[in-house]
C-alpha atoms as a PDB file:
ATOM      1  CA  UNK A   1      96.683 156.363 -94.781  1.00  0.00           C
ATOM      2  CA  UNK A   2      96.683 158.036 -98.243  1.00  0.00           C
ATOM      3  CA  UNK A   3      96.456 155.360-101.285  1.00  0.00           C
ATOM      4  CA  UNK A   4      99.419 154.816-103.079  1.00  0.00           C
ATOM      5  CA  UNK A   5      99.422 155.143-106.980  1.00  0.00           C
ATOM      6  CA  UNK A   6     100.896 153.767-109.444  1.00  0.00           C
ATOM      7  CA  UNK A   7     103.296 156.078-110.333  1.00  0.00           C
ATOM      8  CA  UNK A   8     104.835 156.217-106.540  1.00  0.00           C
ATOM      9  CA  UNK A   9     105.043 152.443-106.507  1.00  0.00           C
ATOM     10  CA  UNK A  10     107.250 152.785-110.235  1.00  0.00           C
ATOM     11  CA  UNK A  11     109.335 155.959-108.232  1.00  0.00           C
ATOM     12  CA  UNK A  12     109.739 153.786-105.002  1.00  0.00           C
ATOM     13  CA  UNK A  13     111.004 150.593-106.678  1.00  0.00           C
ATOM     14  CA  UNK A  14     113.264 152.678-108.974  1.00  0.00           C
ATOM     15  CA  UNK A  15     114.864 154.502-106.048  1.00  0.00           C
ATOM     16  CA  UNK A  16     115.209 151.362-103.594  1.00  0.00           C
ATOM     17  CA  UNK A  17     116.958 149.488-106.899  1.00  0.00           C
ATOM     18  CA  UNK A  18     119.102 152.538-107.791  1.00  0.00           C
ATOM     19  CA  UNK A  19     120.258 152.132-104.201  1.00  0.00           C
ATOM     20  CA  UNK A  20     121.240 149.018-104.028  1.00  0.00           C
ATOM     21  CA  UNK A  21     123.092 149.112-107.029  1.00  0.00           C
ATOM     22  CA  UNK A  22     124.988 152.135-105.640  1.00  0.00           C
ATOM     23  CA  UNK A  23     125.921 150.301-102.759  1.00  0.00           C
ATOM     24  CA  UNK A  24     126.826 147.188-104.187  1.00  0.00           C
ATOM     25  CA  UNK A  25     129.207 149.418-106.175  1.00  0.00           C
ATOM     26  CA  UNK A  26     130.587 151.305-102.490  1.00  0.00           C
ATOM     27  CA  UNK A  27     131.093 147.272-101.980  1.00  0.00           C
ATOM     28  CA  UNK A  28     132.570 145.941-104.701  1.00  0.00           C
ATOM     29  CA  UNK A  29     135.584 149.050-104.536  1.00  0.00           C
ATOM     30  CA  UNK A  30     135.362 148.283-100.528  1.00  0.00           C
ATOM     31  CA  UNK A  31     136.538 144.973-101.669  1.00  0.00           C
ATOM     32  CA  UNK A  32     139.553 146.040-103.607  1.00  0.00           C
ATOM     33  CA  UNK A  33     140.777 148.066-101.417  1.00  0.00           C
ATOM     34  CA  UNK A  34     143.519 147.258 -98.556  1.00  0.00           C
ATOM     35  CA  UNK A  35     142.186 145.507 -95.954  1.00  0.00           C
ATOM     36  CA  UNK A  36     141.923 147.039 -92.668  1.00  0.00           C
ATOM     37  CA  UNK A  37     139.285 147.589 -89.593  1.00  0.00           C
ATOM     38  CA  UNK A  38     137.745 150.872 -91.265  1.00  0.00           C
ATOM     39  CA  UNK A  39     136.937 149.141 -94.571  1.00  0.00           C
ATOM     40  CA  UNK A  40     135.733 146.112 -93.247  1.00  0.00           C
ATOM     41  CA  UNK A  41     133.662 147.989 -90.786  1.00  0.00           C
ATOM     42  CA  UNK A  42     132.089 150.483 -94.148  1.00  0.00           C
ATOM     43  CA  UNK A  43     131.672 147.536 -95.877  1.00  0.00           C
ATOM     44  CA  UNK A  44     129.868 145.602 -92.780  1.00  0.00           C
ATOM     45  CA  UNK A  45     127.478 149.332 -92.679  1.00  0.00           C
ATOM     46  CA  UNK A  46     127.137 149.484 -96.674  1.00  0.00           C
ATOM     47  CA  UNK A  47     125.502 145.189 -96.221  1.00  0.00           C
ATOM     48  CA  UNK A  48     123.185 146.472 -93.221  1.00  0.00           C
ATOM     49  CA  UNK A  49     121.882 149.434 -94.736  1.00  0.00           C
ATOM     50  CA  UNK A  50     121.445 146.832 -98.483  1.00  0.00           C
ATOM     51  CA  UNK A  51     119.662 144.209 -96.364  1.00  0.00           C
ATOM     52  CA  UNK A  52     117.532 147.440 -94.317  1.00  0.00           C
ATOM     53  CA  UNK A  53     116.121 148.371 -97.522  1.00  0.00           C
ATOM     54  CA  UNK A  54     115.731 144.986 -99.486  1.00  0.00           C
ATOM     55  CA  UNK A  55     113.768 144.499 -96.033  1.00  0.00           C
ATOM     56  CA  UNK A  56     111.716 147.387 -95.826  1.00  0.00           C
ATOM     57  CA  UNK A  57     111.097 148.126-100.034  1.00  0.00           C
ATOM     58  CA  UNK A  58     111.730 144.136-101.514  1.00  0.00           C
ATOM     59  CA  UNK A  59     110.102 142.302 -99.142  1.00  0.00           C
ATOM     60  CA  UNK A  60     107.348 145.021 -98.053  1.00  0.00           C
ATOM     61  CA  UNK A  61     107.686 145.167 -94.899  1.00  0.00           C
ATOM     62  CA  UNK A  62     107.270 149.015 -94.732  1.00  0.00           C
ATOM     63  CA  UNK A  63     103.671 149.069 -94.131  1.00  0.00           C
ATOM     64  CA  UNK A  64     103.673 145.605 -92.040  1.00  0.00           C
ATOM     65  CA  UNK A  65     103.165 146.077 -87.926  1.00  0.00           C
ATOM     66  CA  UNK A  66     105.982 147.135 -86.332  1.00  0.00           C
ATOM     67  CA  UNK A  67     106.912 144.017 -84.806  1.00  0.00           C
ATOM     68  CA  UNK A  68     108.090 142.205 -88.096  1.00  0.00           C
ATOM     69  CA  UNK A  69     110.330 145.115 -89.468  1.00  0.00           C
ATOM     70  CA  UNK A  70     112.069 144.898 -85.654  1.00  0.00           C
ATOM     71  CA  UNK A  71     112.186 141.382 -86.240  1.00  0.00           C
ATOM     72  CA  UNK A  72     114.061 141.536 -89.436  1.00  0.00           C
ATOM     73  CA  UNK A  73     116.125 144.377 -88.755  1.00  0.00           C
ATOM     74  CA  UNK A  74     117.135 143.182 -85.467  1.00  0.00           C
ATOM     75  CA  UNK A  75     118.421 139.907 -87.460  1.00  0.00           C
ATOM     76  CA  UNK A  76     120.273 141.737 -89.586  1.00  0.00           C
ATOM     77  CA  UNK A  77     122.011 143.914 -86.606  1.00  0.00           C
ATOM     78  CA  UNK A  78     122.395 140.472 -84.512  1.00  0.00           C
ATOM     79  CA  UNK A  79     124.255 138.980 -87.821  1.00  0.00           C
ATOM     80  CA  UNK A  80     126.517 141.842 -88.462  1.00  0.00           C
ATOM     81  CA  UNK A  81     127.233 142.223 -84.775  1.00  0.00           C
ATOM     82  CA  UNK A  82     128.328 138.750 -84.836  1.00  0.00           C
ATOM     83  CA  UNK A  83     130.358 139.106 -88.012  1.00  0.00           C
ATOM     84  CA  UNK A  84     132.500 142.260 -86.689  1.00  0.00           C
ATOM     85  CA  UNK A  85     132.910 140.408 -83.326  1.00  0.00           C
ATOM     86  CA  UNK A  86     134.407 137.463 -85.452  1.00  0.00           C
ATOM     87  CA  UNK A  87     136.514 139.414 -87.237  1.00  0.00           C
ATOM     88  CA  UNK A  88     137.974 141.678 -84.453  1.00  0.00           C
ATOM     89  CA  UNK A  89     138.646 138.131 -82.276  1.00  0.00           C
ATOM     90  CA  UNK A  90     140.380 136.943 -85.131  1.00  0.00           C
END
């Protein structure tokens, strides 16, 4: 495993935060828009793929073992699952 420099670390968290704040923006217009099955669904994708990289860049699980980053990301599949079940019952 090659080191990682400073200068990477600065690029990483830059990108992972620019991110984010691009997709809480997809969000927040998701959330004025008419609601119907498609934009809840994009807005259900746009929270999973937040909460995929607050877990892999934010919370460093990246270059954990495996197991946790299944762990996590399996949670945050199970939750939305859940979520879009709820709503489609409803």
């Amino acid at each position: 495993m090659k080191p990682v420099t400073a200068s990477l670390k600065k690029t990483v968290s830059f990108t992972s935060l620019a991110t984010l704040l691009v997709l809480t923006g997809i969000s927040f217009v998701l959330g004025y828009l008419p609601a119907s099955q498609l934009i809840m669904m994009l807005a259900l994708v746009v929270t999973l793929i937040k909460g995929h990289v607050i877990v892999d860049y934010f919370m460093g699980l990246r270059h954990c073992q495996p197991l946790w980053r299944i762990v996590m990301n399996g949670y945050l599949v199970l939750i939305g699952s859940l979520i879009a079940i709820a709503y489609f019952i409803s």
